[in-house]
Protein backbone atom coordinates (compact mmCIF):
# COMPACT_ATOMS: atom_id res chain seq x y z
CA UNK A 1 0.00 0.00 0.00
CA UNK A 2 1.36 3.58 -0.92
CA UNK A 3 1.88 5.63 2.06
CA UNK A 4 1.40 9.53 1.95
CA UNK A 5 5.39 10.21 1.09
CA UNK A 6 4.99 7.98 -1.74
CA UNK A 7 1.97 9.86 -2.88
CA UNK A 8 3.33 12.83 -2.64
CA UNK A 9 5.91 12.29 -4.33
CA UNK A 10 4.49 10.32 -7.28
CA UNK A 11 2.00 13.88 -7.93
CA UNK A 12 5.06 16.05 -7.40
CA UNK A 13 6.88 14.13 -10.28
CA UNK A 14 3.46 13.64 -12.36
CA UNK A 15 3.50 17.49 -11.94
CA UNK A 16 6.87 18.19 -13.35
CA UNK A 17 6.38 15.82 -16.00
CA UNK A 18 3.63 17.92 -17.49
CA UNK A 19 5.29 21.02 -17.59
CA UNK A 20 8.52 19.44 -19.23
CA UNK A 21 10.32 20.07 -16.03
CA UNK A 22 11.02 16.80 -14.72
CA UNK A 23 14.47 15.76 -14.75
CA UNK A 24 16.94 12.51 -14.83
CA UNK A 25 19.59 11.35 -14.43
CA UNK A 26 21.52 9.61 -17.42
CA UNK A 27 25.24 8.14 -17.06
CA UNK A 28 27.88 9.69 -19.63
CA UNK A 29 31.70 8.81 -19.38
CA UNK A 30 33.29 12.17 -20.77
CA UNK A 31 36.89 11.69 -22.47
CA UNK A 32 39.59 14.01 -24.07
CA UNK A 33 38.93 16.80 -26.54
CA UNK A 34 35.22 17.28 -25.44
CA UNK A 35 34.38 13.69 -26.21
CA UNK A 36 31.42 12.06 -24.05
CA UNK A 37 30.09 8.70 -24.37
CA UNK A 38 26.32 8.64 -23.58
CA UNK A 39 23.96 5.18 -23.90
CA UNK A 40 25.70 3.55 -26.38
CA UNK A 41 26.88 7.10 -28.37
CA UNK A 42 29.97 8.90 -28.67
CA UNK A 43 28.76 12.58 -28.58
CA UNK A 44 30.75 15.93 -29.29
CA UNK A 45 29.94 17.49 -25.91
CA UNK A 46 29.11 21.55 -26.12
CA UNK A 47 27.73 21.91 -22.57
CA UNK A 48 30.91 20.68 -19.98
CA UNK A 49 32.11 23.01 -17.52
CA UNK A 50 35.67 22.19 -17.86
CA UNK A 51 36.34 24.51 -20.14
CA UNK A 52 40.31 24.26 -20.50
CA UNK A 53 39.73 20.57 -20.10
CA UNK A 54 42.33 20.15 -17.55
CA UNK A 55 40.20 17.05 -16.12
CA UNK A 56 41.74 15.37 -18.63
CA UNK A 57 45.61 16.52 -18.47
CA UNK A 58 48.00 13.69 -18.44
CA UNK A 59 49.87 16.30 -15.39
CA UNK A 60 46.44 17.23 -13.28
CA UNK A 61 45.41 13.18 -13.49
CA UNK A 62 49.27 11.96 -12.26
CA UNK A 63 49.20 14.63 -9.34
CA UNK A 64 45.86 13.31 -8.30
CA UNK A 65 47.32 9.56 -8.80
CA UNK A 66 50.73 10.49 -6.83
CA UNK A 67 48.90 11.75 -3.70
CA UNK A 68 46.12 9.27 -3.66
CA UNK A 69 48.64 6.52 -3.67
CA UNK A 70 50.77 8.75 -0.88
CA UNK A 71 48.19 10.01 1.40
CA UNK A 72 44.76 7.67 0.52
CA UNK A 73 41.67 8.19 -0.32
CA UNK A 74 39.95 10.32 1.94
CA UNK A 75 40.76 13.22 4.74
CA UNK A 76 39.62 10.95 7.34
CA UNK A 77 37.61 13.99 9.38
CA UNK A 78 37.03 17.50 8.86
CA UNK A 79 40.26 20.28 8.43
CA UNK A 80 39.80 21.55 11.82
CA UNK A 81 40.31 17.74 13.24
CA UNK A 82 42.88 15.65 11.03
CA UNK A 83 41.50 16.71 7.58
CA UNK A 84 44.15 19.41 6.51
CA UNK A 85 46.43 17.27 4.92
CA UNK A 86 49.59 19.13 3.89
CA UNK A 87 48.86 19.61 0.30
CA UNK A 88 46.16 22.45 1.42
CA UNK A 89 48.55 25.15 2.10
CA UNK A 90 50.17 24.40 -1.10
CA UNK A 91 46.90 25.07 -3.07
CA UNK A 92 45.73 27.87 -1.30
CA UNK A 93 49.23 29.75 -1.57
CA UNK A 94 48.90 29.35 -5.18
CA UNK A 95 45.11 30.61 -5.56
CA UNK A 96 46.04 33.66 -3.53
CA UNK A 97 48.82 34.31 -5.59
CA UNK A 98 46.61 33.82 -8.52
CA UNK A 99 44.50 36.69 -7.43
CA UNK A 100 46.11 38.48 -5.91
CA UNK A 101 45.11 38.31 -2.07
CA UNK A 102 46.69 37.35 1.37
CA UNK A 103 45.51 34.25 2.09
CA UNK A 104 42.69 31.61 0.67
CA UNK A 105 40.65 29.10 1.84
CA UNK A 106 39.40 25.42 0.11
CA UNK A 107 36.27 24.28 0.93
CA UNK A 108 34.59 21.41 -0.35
CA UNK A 109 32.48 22.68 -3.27
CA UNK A 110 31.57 26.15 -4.48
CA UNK A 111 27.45 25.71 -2.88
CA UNK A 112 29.34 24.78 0.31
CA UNK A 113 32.09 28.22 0.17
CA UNK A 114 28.42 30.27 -0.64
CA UNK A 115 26.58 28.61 2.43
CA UNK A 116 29.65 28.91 4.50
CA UNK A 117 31.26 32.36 3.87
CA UNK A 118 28.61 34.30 3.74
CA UNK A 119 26.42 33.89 6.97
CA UNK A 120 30.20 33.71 8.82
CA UNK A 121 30.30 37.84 7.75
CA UNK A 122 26.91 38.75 7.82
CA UNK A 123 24.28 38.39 9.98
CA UNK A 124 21.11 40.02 11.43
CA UNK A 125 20.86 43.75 11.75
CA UNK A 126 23.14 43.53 8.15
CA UNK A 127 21.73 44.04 4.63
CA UNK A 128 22.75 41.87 1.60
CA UNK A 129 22.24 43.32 -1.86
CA UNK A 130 22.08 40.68 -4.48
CA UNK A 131 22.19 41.11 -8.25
CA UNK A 132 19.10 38.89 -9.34
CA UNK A 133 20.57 36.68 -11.52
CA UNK A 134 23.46 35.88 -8.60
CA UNK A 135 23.73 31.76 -8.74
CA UNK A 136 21.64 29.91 -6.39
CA UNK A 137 23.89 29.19 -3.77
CA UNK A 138 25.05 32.93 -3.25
CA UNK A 139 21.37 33.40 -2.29
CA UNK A 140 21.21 30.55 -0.50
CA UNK A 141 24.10 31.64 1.47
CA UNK A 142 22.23 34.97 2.09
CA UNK A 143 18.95 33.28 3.15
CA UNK A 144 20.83 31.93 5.90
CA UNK A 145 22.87 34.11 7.18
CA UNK A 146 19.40 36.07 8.59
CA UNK A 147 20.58 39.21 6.89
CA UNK A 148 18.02 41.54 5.26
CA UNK A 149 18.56 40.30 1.69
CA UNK A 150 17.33 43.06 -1.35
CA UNK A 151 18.02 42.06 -4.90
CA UNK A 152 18.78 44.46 -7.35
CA UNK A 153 18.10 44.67 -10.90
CA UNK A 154 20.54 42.44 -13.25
CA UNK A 155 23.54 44.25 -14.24
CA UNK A 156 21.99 48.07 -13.08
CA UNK A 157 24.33 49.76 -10.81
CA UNK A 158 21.22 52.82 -11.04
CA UNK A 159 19.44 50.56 -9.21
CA UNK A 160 21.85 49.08 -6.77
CA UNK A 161 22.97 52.73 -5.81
CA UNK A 162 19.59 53.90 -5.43
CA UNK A 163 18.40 50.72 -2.76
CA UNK A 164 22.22 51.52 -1.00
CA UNK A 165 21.02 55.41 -0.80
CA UNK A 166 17.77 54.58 0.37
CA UNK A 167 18.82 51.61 3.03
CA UNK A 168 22.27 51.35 3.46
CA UNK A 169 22.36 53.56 6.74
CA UNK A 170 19.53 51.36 8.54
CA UNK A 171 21.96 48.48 8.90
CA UNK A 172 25.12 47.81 10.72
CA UNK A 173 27.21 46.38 7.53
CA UNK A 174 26.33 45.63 3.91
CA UNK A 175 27.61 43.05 2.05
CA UNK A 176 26.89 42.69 -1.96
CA UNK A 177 26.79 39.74 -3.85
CA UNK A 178 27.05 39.03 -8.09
CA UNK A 179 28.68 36.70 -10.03
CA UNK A 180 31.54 37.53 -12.04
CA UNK A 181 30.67 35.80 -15.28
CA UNK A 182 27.25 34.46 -15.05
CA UNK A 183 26.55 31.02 -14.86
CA UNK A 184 23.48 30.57 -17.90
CA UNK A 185 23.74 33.77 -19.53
CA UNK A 186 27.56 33.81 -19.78
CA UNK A 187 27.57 38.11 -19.58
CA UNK A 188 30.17 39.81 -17.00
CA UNK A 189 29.59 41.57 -14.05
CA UNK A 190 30.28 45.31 -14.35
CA UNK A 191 33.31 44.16 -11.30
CA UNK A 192 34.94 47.59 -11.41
CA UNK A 193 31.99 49.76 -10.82
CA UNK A 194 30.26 47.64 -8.43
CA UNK A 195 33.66 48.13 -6.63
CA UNK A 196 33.68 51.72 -6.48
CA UNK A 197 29.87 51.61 -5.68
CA UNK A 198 30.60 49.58 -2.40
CA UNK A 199 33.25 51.47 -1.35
CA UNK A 200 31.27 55.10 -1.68
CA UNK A 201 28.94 53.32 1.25
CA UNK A 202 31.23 51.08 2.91
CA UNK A 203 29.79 47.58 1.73
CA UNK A 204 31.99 44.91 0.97
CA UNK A 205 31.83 43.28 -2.74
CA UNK A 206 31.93 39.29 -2.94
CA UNK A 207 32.11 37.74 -6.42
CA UNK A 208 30.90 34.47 -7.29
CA UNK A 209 33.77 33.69 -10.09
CA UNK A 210 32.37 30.09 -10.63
CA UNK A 211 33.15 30.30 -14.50
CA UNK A 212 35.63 33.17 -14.60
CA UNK A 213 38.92 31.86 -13.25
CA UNK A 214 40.83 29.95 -15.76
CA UNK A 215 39.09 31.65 -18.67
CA UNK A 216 38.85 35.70 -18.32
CA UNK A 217 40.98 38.09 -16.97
CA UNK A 218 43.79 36.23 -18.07
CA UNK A 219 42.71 33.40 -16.26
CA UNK A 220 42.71 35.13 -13.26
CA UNK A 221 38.87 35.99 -13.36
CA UNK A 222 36.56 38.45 -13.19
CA UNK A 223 38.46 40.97 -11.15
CA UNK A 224 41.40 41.29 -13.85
CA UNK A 225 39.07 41.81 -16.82
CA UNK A 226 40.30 45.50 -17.03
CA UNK A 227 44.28 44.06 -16.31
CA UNK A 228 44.72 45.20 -12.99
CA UNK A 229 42.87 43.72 -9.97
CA UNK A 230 39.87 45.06 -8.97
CA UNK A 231 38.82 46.67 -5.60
CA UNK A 232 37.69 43.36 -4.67
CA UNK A 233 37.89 42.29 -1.23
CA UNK A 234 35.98 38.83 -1.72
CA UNK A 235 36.78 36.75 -4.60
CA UNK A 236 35.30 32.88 -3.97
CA UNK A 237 34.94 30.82 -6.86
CA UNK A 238 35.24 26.68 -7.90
CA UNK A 239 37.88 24.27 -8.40
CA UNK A 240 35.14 22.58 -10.57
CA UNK A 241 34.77 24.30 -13.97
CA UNK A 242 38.13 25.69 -15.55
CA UNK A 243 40.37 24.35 -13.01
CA UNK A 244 38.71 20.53 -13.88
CA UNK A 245 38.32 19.04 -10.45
CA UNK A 246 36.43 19.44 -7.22
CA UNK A 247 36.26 22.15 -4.60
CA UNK A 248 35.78 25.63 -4.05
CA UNK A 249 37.98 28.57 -2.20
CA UNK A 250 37.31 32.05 -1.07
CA UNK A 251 40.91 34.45 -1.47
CA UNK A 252 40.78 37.44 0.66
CA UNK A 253 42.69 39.24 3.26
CA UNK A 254 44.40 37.30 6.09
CA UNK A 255 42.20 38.12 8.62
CA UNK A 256 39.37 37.94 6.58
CA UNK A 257 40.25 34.22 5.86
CA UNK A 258 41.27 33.79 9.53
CA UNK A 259 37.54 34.45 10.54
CA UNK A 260 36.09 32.30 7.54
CA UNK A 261 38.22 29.27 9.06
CA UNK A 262 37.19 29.52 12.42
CA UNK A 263 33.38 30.63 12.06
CA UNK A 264 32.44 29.08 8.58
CA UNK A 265 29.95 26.59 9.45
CA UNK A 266 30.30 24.35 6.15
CA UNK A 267 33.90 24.44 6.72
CA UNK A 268 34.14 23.48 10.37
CA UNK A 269 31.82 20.49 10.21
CA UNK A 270 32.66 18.94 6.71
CA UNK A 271 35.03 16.14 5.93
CA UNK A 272 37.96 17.90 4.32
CA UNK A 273 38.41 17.13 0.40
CA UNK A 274 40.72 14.27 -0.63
CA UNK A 275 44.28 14.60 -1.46
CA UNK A 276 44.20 13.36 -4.73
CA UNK A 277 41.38 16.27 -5.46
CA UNK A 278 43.33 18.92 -3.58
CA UNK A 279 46.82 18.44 -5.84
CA UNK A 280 44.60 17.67 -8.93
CA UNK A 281 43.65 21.49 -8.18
CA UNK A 282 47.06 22.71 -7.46
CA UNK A 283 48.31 20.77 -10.34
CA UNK A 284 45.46 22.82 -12.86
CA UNK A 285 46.01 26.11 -11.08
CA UNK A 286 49.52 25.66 -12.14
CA UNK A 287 48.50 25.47 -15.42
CA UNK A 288 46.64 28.21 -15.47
CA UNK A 289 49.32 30.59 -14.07
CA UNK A 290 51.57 29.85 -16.66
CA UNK A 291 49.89 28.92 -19.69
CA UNK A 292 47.80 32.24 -20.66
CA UNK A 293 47.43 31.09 -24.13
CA UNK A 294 45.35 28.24 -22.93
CA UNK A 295 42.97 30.60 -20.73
CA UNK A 296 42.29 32.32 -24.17
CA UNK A 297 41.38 29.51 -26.18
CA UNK A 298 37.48 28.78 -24.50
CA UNK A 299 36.86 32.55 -25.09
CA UNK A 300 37.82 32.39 -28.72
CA UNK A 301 35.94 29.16 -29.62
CA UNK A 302 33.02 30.77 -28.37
CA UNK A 303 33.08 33.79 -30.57
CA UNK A 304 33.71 31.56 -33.24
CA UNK A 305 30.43 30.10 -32.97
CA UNK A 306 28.29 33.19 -32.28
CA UNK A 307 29.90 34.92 -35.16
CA UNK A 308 29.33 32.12 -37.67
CA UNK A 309 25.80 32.57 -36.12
CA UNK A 310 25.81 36.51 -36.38
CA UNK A 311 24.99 37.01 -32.86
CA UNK A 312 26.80 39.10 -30.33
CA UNK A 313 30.01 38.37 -29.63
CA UNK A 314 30.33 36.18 -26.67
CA UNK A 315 31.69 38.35 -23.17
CA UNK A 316 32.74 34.16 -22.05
CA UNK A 317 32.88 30.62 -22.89
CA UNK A 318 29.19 30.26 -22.12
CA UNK A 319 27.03 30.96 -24.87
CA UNK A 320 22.62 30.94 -24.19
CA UNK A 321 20.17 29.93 -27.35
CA UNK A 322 16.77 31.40 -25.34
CA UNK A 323 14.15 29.14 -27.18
CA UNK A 324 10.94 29.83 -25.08
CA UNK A 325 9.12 27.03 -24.06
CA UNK A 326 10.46 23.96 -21.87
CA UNK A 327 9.54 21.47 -24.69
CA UNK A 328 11.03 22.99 -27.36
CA UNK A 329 14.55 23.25 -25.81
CA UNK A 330 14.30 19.61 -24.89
CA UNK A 331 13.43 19.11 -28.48
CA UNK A 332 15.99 20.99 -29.97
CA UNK A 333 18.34 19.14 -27.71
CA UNK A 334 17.45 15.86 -28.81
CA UNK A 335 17.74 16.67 -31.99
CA UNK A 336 21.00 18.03 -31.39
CA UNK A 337 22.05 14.69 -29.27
CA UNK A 338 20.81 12.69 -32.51
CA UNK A 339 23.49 15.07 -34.44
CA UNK A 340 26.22 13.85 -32.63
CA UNK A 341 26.31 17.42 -30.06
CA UNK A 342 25.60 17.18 -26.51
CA UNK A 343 23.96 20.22 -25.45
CA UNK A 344 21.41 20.21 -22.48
CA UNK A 345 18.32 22.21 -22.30
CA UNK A 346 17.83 24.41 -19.07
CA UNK A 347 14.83 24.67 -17.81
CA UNK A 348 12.97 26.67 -15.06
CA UNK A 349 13.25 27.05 -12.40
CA UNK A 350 17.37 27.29 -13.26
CA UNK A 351 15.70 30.16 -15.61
CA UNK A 352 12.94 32.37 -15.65
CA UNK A 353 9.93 31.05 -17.47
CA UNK A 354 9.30 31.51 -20.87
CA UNK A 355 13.58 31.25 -21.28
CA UNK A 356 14.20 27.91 -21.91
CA UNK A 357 17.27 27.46 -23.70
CA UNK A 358 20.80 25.71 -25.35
CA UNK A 359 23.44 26.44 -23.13
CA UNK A 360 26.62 26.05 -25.04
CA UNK A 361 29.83 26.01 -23.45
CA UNK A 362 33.22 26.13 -25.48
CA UNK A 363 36.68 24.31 -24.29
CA UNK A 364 40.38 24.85 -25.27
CA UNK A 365 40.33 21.40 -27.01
CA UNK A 366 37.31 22.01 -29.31
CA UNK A 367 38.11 21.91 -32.90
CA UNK A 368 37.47 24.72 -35.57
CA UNK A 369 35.78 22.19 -37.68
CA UNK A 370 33.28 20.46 -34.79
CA UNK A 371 32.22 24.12 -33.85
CA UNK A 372 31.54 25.00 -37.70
CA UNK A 373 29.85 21.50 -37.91
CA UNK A 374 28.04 22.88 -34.87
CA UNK A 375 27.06 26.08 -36.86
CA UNK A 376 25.74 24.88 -39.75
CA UNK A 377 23.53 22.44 -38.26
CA UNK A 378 22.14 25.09 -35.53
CA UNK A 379 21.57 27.70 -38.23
CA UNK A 380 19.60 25.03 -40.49
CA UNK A 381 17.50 23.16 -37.63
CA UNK A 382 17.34 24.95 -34.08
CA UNK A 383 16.78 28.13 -34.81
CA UNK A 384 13.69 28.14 -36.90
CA UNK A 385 12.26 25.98 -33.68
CA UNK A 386 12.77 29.68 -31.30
CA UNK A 387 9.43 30.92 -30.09
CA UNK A 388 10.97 34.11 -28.70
């Protein structure tokens, strides 16, 4: 007999399956130069993450061997107990030095830095001003920390300046959130004036730079776009996209990092991450320091394909097809997987309704000639499908 959990969620899922919303899970084995094997298929994958495909350097993959075999295959607790294996400092040294802070600290994913960081500075009696399209977890993170949380209109400073005018003296500190590059959209943050913004009204600016290190900047990310760092006193991002592993980080000031260590709540109760993961990283961030002709090549592939397209140039490796309705992105998807491309549809609620969409991503290892393939078959058959 079906109990009430079972009911529930059988009309939860019968729900989402009318609306195109439900999702699955289906296994794909991803190999070198965007390759991904999918239910029997070799597919040309155009929607991975790990955009300078470091995941699959012969260097990152022997680090991650070497230390596994050295150290094992797990921390064993969390940092704070017997986690911190030696090979953090190693990695956090290097992603200060990468941009340009004091100190750093690794946490075990990006969603787990966000939850972490951000109710460990902020608190009740604060205000948190959020761009609206900041990822999930940065909101998440604000929704916890119990601090008055106002969003602000995508990409307007206008309207960021005029809530910090209006409310910024009613609370003790303010703390603003944004991406750097954003995550299904693939535009920039406007970094430099948001910087100057916060410091006319003494907030502090965090940046979400998820899917800028590695591939803007330089590779540094989001706060080098104009060459020189930005006023940026937060900069947390992933060891998961461009840097081709697991893990995320926050670099700041020493102090700053000091606190998060001590009073970071996913931090202080979490298993620290593996060895092999945590030299994987250093390994890629290595990479990224000193190959800068790498860190171009997503960037380029990508404007490759919007201007064979004639649309604007991409701003970052992630390139948005808005087709409208759920079903027709998963249609246009399928057809694409039947192609030979991998591209995923996104569906609300990852995007407003009405925005369903392609979400191409570009990697250092993509070929001219797959992307023009890619071109020519989008041009003939997806986008007469667009209802927007």
């Amino acid at each position: 007999m079906t109990d009430s959990l079972d009911q529930f969620a059988t009309a939860k899922l019968a729900a989402l399956e009318a609306q195109n919303l439900r999702r699955k899970l289906i296994d794909t084995d991803r190999g070198p130069e965007g390759m991904a094997r999918r239910e029997g298929h070799d597919l040309l994958s155009f929607c991975c993450n790990d955009y300078l495909n470091l995941s699959q350097h012969p260097a990152v993959k022997r680090a991650a061997n070497d230390a596994t075999e050295k150290l094992g295959a797990g921390a064993g607790a969390s940092r704070l107990v017997t986690g911190n294996h030696s090979l953090f400092g190693r990695l956090e040294a290097r992603l200060a030095r990468l941009k340009g802070t004091e100190d750093a600290c690794v946490f075990g994913s990006g969603y787990l830095a966000n939850l972490g960081i951000i109710p460990a500075l902020v608190g009740a009696g604060d205000l948190i001003l959020a761009d609206a399209l900041s990822h999930a977890c940065l909101l998440a993170g604000g929704q916890l920390s119990r601090a008055t949380q106002i969003i602000f209109r995508h990409n307007e400073l206008a309207h960021a300046a005029e809530i910090l005018a209006n409310r910024r003296a009613e609370f003790r500190h303010c703390l603003i959130l944004t991406d750097g590059v954003f995550s299904m959209d693939g535009d920039l943050a406007p970094v430099t004036e948001l910087a100057a913004l916060a410091r006319r009204h003494d907030a502090w600016l965090m940046t979400d730079d998820a899917h800028g290190i590695g591939v803007v900047g330089g590779g540094r990310g989001s706060s080098f776009l104009e060459g020189e760092k930005a006023d940026v006193p937060l900069q947390m991002g992933t060891l998961s996209k461009a840097v081709g592993g697991y893990g995320g980080y926050l670099c700041a000031s020493r102090p700053v990092i000091e606190l998060v260590r001590s009073r970071a709540r996913t931090l202080v109760y979490s298993t620290g991450l593996p060895a092999g993961v945590v030299a994987a990283a250093d390994k890629a961030v290595e990479i990224i320091e000193t190959e800068p002709e790498r860190c171009a090549l997503p960037l380029a592939k990508a404007r490759r394909f919007t201007r064979g397209l004639n649309l604007p140039d991409a701003q970052s490796p992630i390139v948005p097809l808005i087709l409208g309705p759920a079903d027709v992105a998963l249609r246009a998807s399928e057809f694409l997987v039947a192609q030979g491309f991998l591209v995923t549809a996104i569906r609300p609620p990852t995007v407003p309704d009405g925005t369903a969409r392609l979400r191409f991503t570009f990697c250092a290892d993509h070929h001219d000639t797959d992307i023009d393939r890619l071109v020519a078959t989008v041009r003939q058959h997806v986008l007469p499908m667009r209802v927007v």
